[in-house]
N, C-alpha and C. Protein backbone atom coordinates (compact mmCIF):
# COMPACT_ATOMS: atom_id res chain seq x y z
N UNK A 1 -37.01 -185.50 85.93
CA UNK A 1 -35.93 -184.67 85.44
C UNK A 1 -36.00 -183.32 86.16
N UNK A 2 -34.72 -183.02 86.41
CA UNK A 2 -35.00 -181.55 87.63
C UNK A 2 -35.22 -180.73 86.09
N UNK A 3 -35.77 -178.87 87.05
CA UNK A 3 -35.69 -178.01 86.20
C UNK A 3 -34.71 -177.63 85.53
N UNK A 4 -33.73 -177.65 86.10
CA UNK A 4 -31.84 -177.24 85.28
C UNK A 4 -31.80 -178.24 84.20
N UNK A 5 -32.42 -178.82 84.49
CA UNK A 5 -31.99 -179.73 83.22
C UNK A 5 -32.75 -179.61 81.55
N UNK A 6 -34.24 -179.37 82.18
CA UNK A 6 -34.82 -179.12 81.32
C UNK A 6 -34.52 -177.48 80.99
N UNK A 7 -34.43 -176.27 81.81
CA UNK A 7 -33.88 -175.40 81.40
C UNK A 7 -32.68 -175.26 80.48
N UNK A 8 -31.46 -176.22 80.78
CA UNK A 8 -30.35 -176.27 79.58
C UNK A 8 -30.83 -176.94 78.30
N UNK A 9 -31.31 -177.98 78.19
CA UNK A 9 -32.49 -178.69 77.22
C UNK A 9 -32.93 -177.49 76.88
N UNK A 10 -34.04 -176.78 77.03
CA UNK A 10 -34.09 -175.79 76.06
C UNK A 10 -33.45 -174.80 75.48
N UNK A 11 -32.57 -174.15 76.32
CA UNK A 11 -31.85 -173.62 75.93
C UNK A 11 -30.95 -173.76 75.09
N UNK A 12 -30.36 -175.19 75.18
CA UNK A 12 -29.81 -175.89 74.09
C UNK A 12 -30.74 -176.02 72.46
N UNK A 13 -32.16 -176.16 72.79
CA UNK A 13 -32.63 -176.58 71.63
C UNK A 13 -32.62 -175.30 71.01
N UNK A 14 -33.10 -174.36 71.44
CA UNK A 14 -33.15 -172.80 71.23
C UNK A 14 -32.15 -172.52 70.47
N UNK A 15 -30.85 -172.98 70.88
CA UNK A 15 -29.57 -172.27 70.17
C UNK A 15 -29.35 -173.18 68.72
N UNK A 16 -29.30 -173.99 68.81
CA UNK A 16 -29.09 -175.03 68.26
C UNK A 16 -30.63 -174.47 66.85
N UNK A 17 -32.06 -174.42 67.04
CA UNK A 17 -32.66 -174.01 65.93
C UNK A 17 -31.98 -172.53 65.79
N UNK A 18 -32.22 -171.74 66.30
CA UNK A 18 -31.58 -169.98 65.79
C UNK A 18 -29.88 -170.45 65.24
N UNK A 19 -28.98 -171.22 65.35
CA UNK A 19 -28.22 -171.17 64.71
C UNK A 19 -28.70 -172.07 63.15
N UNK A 20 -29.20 -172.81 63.15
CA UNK A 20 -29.64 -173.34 61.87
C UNK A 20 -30.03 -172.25 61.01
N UNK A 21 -31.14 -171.80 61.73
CA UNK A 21 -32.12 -170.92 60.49
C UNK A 21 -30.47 -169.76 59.94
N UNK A 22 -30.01 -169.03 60.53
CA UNK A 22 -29.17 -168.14 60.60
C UNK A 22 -27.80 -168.69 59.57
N UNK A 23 -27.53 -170.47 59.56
CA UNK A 23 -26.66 -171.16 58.33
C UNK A 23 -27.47 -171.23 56.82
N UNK A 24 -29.11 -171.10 57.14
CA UNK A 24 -29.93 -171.52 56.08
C UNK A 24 -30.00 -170.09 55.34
N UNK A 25 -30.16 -168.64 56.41
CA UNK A 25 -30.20 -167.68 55.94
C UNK A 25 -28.63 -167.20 55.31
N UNK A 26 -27.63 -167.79 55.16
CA UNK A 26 -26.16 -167.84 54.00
C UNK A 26 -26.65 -168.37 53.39
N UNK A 27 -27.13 -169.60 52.85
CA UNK A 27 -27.59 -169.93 51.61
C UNK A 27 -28.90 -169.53 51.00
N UNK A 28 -29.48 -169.23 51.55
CA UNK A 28 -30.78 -168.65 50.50
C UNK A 28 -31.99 -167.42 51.22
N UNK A 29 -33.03 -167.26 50.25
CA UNK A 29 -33.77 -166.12 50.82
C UNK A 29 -34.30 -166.78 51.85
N UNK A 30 -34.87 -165.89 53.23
CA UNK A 30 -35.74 -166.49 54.51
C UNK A 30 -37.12 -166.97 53.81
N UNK A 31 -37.97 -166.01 52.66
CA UNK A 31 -38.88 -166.64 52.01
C UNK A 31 -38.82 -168.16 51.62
N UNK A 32 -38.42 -168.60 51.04
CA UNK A 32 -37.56 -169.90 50.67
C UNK A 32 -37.41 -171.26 52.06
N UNK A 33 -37.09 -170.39 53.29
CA UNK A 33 -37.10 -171.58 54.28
C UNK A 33 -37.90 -172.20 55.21
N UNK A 34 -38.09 -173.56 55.29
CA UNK A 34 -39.15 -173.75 55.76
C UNK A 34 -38.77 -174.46 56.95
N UNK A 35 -39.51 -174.88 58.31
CA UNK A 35 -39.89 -175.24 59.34
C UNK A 35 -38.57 -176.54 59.14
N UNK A 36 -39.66 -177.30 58.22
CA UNK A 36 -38.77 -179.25 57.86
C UNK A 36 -37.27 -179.07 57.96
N UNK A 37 -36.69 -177.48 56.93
CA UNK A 37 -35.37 -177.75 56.58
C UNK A 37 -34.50 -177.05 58.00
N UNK A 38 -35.11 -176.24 58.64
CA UNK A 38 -34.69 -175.68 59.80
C UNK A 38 -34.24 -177.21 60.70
N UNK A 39 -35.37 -177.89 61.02
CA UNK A 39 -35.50 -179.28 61.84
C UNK A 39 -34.84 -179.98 61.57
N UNK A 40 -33.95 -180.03 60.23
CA UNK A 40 -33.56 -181.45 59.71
C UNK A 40 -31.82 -180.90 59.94
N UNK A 41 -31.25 -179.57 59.80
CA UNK A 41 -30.07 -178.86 60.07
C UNK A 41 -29.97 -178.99 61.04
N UNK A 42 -31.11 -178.78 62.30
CA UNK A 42 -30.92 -178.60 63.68
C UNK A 42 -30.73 -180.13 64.30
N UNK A 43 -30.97 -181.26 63.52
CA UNK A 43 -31.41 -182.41 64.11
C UNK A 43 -32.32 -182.71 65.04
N UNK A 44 -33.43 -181.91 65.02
CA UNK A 44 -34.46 -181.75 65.66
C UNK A 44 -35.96 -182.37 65.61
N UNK A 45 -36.74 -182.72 65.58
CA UNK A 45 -38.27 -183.25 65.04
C UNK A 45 -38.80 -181.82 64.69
N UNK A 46 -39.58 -181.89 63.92
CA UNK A 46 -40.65 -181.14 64.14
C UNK A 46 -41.63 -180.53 65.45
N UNK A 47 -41.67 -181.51 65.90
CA UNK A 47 -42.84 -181.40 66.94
C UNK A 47 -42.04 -180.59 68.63
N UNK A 48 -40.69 -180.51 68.50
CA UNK A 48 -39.72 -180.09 69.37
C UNK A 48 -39.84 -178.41 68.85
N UNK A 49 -39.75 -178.41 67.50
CA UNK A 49 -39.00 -176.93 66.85
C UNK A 49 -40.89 -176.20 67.44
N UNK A 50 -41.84 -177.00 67.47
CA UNK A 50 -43.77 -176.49 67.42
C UNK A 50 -43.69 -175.91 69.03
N UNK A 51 -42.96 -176.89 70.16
CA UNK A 51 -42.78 -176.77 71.10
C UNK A 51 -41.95 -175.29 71.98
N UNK A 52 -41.64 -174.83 70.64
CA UNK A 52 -40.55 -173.44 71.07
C UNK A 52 -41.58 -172.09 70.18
N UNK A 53 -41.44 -172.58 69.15
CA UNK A 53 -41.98 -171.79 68.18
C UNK A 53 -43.17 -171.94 67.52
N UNK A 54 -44.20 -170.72 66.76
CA UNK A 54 -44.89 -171.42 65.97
C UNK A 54 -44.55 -171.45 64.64
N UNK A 55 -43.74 -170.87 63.95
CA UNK A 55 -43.24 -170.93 62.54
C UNK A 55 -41.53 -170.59 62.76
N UNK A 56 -41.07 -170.50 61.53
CA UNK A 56 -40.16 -170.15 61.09
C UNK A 56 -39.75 -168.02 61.20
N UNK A 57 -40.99 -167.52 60.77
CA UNK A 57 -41.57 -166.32 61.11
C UNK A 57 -41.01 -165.92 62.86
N UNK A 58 -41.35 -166.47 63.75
CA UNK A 58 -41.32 -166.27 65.20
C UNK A 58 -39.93 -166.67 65.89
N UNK A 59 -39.06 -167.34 65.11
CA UNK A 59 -37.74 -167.98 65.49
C UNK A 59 -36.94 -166.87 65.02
N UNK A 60 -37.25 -166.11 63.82
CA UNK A 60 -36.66 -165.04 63.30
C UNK A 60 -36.84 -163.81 63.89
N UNK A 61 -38.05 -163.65 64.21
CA UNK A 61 -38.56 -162.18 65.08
C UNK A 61 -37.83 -162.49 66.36
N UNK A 62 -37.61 -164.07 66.85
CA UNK A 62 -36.59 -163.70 68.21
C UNK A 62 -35.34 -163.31 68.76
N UNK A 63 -34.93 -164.23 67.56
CA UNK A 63 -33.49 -163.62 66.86
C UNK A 63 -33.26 -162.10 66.68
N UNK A 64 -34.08 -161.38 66.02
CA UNK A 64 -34.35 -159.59 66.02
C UNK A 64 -34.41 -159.38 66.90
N UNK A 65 -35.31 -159.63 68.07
CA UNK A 65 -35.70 -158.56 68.86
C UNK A 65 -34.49 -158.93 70.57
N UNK A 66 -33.86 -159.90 70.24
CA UNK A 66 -33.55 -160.17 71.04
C UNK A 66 -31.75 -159.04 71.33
N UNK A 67 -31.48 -159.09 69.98
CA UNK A 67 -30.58 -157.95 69.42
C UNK A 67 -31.06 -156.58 69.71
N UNK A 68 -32.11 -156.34 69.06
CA UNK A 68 -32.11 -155.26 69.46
C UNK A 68 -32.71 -154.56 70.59
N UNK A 69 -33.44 -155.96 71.94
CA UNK A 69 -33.48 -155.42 72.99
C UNK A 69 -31.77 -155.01 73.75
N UNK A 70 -30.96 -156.08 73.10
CA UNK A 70 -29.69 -155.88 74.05
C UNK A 70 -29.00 -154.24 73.59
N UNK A 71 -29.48 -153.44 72.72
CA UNK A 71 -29.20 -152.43 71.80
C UNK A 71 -29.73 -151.53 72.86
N UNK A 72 -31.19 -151.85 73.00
CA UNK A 72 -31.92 -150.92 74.07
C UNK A 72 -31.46 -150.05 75.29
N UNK A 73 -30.65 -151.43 75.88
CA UNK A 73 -30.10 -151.56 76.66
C UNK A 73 -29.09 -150.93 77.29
N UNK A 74 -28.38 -150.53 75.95
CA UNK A 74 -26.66 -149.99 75.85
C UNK A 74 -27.43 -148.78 75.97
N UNK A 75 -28.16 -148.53 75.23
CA UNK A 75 -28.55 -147.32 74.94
C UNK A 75 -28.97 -146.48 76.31
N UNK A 76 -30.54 -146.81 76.94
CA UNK A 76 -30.34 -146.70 77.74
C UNK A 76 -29.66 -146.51 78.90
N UNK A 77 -28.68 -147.23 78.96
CA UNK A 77 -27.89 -146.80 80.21
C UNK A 77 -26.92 -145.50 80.37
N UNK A 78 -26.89 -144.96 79.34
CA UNK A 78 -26.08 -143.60 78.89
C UNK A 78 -26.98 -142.48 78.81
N UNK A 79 -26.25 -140.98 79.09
CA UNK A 79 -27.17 -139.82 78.62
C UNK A 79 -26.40 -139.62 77.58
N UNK A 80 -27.28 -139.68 76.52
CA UNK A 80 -26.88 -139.09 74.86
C UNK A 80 -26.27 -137.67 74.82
N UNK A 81 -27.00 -136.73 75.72
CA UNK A 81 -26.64 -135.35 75.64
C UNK A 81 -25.19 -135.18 75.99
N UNK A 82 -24.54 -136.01 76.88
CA UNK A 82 -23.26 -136.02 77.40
C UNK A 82 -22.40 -136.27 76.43
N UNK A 83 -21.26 -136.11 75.32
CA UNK A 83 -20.25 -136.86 74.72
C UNK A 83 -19.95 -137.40 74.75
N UNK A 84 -18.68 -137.17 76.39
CA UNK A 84 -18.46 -138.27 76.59
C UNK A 84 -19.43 -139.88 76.73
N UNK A 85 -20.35 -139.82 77.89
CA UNK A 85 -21.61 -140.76 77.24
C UNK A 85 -21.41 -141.18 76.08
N UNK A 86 -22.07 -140.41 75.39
CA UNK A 86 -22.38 -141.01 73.92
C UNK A 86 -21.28 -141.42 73.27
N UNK A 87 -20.02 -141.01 73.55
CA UNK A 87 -18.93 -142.08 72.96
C UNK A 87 -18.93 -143.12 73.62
N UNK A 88 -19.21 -143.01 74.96
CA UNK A 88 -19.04 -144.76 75.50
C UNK A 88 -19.86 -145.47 74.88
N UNK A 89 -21.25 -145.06 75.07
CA UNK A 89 -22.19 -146.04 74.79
C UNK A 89 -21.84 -146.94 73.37
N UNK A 90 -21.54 -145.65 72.36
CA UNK A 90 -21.69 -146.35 70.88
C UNK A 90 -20.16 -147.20 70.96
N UNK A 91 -19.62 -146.53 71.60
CA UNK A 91 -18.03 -147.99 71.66
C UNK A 91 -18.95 -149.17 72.12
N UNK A 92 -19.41 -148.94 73.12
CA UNK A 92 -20.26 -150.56 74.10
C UNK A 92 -21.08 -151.59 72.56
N UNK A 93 -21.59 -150.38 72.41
CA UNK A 93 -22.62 -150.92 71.29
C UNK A 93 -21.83 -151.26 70.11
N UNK A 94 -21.08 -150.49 69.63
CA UNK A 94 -20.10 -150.99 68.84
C UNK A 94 -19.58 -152.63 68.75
N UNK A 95 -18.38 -152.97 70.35
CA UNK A 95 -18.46 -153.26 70.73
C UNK A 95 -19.05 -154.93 70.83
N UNK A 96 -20.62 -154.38 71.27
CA UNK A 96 -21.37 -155.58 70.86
C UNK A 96 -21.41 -156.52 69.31
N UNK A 97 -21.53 -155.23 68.47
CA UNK A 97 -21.88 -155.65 67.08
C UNK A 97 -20.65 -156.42 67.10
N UNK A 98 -19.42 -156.47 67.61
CA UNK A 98 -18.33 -157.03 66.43
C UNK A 98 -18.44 -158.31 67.25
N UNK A 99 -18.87 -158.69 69.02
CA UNK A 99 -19.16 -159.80 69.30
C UNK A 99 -20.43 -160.93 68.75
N UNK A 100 -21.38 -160.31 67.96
CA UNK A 100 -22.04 -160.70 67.24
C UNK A 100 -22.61 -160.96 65.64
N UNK A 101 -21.25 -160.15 65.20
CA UNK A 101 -20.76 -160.15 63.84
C UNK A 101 -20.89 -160.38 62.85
N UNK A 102 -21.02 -162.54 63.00
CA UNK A 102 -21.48 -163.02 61.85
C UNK A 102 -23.34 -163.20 62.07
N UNK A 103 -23.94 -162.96 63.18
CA UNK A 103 -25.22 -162.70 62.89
C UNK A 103 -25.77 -161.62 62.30
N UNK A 104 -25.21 -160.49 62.71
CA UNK A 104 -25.70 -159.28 62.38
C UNK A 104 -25.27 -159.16 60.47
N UNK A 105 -24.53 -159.48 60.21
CA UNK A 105 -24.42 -159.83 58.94
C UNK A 105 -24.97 -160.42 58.28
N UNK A 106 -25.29 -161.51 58.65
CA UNK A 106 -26.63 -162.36 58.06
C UNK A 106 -27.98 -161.53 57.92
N UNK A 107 -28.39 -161.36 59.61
CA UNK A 107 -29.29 -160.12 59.58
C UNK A 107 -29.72 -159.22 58.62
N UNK A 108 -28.54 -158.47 58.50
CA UNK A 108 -28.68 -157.16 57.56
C UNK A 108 -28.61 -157.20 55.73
N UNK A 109 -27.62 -158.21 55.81
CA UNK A 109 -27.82 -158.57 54.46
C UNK A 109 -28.92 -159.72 53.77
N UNK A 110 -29.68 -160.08 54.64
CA UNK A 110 -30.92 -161.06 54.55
C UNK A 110 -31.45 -160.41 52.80
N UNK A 111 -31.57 -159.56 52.19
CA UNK A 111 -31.85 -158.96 50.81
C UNK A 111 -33.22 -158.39 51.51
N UNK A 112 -33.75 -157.31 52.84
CA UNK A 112 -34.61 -157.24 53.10
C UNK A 112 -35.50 -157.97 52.94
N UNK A 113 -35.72 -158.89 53.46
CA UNK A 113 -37.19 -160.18 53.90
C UNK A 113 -36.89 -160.02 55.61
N UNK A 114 -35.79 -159.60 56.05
CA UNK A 114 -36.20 -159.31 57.40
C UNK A 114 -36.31 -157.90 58.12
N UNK A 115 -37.24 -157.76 59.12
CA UNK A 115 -37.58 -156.50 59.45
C UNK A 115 -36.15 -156.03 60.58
N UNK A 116 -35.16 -156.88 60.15
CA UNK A 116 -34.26 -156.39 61.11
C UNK A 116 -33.55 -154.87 61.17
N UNK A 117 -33.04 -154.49 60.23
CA UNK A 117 -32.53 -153.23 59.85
C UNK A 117 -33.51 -152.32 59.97
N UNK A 118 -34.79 -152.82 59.93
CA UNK A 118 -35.95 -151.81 60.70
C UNK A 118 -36.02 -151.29 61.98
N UNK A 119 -36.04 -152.39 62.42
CA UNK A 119 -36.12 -152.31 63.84
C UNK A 119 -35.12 -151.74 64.47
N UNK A 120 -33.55 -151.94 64.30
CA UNK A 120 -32.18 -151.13 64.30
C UNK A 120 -32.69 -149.86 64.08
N UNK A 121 -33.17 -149.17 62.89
CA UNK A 121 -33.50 -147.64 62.72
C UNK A 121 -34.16 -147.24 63.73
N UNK A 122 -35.29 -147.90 64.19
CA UNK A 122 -36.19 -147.24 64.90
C UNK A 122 -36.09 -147.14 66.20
N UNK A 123 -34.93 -148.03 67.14
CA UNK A 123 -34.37 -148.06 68.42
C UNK A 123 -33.59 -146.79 67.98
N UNK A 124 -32.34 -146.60 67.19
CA UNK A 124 -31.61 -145.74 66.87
C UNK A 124 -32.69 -144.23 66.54
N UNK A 125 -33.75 -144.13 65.97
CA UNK A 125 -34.85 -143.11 65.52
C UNK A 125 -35.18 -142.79 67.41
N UNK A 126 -35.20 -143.89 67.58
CA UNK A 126 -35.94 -142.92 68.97
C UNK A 126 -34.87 -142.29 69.98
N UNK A 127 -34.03 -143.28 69.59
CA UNK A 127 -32.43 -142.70 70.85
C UNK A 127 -32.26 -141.17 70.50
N UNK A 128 -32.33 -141.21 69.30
CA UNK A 128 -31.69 -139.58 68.56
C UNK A 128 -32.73 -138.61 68.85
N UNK A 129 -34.00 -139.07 68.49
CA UNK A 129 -35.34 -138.21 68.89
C UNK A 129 -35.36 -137.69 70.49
N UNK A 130 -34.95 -138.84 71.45
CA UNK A 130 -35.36 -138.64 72.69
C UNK A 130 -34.12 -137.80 73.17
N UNK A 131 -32.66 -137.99 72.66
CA UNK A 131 -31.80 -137.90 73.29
C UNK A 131 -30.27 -137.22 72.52
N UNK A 132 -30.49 -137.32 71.36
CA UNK A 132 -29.48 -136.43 71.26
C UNK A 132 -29.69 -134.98 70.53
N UNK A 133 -30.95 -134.88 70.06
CA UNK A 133 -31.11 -133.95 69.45
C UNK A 133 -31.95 -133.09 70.15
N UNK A 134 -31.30 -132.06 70.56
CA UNK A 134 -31.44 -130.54 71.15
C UNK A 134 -33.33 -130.26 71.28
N UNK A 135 -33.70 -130.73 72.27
CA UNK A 135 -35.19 -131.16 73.18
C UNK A 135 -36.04 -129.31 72.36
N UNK A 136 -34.99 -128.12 72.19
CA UNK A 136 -35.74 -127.06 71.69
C UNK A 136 -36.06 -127.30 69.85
N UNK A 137 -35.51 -128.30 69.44
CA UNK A 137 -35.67 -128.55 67.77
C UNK A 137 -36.36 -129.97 67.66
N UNK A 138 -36.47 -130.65 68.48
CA UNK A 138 -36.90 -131.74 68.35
C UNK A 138 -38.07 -132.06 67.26
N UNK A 139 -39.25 -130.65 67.78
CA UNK A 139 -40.15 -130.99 66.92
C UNK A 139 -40.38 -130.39 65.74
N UNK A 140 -38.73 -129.36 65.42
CA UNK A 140 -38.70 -128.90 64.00
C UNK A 140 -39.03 -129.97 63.05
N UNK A 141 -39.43 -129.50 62.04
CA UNK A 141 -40.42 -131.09 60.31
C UNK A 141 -38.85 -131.31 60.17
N UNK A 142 -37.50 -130.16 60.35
CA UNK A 142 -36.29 -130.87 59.75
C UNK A 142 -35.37 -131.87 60.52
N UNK A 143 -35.95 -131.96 61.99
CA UNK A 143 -35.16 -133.06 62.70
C UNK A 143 -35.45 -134.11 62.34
N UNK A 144 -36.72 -134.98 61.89
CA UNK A 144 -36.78 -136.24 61.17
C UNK A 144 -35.56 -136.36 60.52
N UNK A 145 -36.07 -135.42 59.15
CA UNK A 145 -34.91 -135.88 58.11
C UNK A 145 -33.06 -135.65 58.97
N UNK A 146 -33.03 -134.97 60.08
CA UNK A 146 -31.87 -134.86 60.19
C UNK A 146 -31.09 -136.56 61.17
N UNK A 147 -32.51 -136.66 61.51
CA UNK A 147 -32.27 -138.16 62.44
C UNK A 147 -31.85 -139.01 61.44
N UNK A 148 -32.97 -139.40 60.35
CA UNK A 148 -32.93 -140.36 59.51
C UNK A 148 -31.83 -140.13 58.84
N UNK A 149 -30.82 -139.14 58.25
CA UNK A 149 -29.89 -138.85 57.79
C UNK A 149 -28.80 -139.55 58.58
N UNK A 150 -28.64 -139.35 59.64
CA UNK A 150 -27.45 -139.45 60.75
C UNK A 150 -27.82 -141.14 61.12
N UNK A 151 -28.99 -141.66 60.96
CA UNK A 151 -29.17 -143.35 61.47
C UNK A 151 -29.10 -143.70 60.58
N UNK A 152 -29.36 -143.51 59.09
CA UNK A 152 -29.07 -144.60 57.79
C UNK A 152 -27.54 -143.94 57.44
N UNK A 153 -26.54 -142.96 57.47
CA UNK A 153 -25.60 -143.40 57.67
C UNK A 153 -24.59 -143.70 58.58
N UNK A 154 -25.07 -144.01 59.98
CA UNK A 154 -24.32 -144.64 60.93
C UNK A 154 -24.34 -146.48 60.63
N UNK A 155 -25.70 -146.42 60.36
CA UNK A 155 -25.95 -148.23 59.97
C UNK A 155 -25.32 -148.24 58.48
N UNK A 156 -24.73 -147.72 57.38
CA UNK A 156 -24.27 -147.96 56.51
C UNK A 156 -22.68 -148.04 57.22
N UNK A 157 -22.65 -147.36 58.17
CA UNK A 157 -21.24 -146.70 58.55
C UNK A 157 -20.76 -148.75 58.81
N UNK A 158 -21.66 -149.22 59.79
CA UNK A 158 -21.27 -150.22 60.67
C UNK A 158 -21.39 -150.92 59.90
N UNK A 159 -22.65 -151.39 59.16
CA UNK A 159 -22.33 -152.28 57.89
C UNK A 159 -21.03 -152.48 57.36
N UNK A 160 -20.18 -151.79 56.46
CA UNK A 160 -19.09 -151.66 55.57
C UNK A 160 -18.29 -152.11 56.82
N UNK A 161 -18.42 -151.89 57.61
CA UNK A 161 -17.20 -152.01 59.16
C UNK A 161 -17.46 -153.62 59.62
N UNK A 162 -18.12 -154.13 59.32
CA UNK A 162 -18.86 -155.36 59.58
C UNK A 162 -17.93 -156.73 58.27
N UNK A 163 -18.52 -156.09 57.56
CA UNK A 163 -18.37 -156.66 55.92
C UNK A 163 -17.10 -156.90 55.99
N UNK A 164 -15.81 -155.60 56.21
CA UNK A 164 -14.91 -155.29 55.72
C UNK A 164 -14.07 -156.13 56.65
N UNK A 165 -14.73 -156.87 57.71
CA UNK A 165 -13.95 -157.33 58.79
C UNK A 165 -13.11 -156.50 60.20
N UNK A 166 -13.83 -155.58 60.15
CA UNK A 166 -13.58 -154.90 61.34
C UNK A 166 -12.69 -154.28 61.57
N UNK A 167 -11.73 -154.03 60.91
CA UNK A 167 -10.19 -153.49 61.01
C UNK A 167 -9.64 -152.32 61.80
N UNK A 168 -10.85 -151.46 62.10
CA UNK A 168 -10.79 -150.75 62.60
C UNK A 168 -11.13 -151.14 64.18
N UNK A 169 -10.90 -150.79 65.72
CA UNK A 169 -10.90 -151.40 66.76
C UNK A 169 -12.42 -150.18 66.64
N UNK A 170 -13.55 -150.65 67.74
CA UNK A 170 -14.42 -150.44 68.33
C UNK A 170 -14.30 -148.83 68.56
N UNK A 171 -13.74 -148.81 69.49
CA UNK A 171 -13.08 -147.16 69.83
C UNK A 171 -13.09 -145.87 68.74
N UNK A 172 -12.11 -146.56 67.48
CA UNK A 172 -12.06 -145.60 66.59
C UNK A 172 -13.61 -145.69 65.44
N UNK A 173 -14.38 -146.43 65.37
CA UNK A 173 -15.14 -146.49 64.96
C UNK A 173 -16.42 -145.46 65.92
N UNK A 174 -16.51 -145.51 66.61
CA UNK A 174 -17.12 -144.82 68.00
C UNK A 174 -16.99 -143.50 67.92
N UNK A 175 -15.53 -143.39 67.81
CA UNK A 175 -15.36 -141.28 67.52
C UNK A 175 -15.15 -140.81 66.28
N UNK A 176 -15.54 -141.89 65.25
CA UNK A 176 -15.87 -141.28 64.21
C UNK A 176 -17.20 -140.94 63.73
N UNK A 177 -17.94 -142.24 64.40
CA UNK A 177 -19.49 -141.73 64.33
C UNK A 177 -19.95 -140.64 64.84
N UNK A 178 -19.23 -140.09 66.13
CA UNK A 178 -20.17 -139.65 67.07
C UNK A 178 -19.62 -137.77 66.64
N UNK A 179 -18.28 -138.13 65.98
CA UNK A 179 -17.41 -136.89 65.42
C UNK A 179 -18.54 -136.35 64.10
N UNK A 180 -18.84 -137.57 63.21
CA UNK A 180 -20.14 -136.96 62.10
C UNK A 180 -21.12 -136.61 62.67
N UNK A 181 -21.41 -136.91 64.00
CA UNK A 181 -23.14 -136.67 64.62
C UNK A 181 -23.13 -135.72 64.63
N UNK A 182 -21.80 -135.25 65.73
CA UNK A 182 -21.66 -134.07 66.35
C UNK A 182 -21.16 -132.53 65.24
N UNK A 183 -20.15 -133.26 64.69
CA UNK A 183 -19.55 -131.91 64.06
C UNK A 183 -19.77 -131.72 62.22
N UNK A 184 -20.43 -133.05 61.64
CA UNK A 184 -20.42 -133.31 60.23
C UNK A 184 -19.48 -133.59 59.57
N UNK A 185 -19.38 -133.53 58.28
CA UNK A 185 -18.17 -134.30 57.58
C UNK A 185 -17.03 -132.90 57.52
N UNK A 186 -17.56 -131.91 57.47
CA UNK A 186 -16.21 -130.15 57.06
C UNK A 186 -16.09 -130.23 58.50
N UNK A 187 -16.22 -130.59 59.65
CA UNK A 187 -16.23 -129.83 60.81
C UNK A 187 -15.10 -131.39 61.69
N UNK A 188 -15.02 -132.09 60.77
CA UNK A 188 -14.77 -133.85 61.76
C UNK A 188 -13.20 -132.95 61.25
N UNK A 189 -12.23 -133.65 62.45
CA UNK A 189 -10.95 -133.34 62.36
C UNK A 189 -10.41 -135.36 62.07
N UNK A 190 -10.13 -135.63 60.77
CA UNK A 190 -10.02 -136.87 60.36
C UNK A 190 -8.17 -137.72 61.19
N UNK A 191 -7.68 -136.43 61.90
CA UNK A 191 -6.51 -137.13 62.38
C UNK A 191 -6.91 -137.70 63.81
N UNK A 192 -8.32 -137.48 64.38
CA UNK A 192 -8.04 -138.11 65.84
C UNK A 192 -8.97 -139.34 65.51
N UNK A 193 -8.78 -140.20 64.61
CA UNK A 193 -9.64 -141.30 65.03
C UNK A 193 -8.99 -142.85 65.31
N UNK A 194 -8.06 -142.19 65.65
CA UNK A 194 -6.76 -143.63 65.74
C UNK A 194 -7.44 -144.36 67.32
C-alpha cells in the first residue's frame, strides 16, 4: 500500500474518531465517555482508535490544541499595537470561529470537563500581555486584572455570538471587540458597528 494511501487512511480515521467523540460530547458529560462508545459511533475497533490515541483524554487534548494552535497563528501574524492589525486579525480569528462553529460550541459548553476555554484564555492572556497592552504598564499588579477583564469578556462576547447563530457578520463583531478593548463601554461610539 503506497504512503498516500495510508496517509488518507489516517487521516480519515482521525476525522471520523474526533467527529464521534465531539456527537458524544452533545449528548452527555466527556466524564461519562468512554474509548468502546467513541469506537462503536466511529465504526472503528478498538485496537485502530489505541493505534492513534491512548485514551479518550488525548483525542480531546487534540481536538483543543489543535484550535488553539490555529488561534496562535492568527494571532501571531499581526502587530496588536497597530488597530488597524488588531482589527484584522480578530475579524480572521473571528472569522475562523464561525468556520468552526459547531465545534467550538461543543467545546465551550462541554459544562467545564474540558480545559478548552482555558487554554483560549491563556493564548488570548498572553496576546494581550505581550501585545496589546502598553509594554510601560505591563507589569503594573492592575494589568492582569485588566487583561483578564477584557479576555473573559471578549470569550463571553463570542460565545453569545456563537450560540445566537452568528447574525452578526465577522467584521462587525471585530470592531466591536476591539472598540471595548480600545475605548470601553462610555467611550465605544455604538453607531459604527454595522
Amino acid at each position: 500500500m503506497t504512503s498516500e494511501k495510508l496517509d488518507r487512511r489516517k487521516k480519515y480515521t482521525r476525522m471520523v474518531l474526533r467527529k464521534s467523540l465531539l456527537q458524544l460530547l452533545k449528548q452527555k458529560s466527556f466524564s461519562s465517555i468512554t474509548v468502546k462508545e467513541i469506537c462503536e459511533r466511529a465504526d472503528i475497533n478498538r485496537s485502530t482508535f489505541y493505534a492513534h490515541y491512548s485514551d479518550q483524554f488525548e483525542l480531546l487534548e487534540t481536538i483543543e490544541n489543535e484550535i488553539v494552535s490555529d488561534m496562535k497563528q492568527y494571532i501571531d501574524t499581526y502587530n496588536l499595537q497597530e488597530k488597524e492589525d488588531a482589527l484584522r486579525m480578530t475579524e480572521k480569528l473571528i472569522s475562523y470561529f464561525a468556520a468552526k462553529q459547531e465545534e467550538l460550541i461543543i467545546l465551550l459548553n462541554a459544562s467545564g470537563e474540558t480545559s478548552f476555554e482555558r487554554k483560549v484564555r491563556e493564548v488570548a492572556q498572553t496576546s494581550i500581555r505581550n501585545e496589546w497592552i502598553d509594554t510601560e504598564n505591563a507589569n503594573q499588579p492592575l494589568s492582569s486584572y485588566m487583561s483578564a477583564f477584557i479576555i473573559s469578556g471578549s470569550v463571553h462576547v463570542l460565545k453569545m455570538w456563537l450560540l445566537g447563530g452568528m447574525e452578526e457578520p465577522p467584521h462587525a463583531m471585530a470592531k466591536l471587540i476591539n472598540n471595548l478593548i480600545n475605548h470601553g463601554i462610555y467611550g465605544s461610539n455604538w453607531d459604527n458597528f454595522a
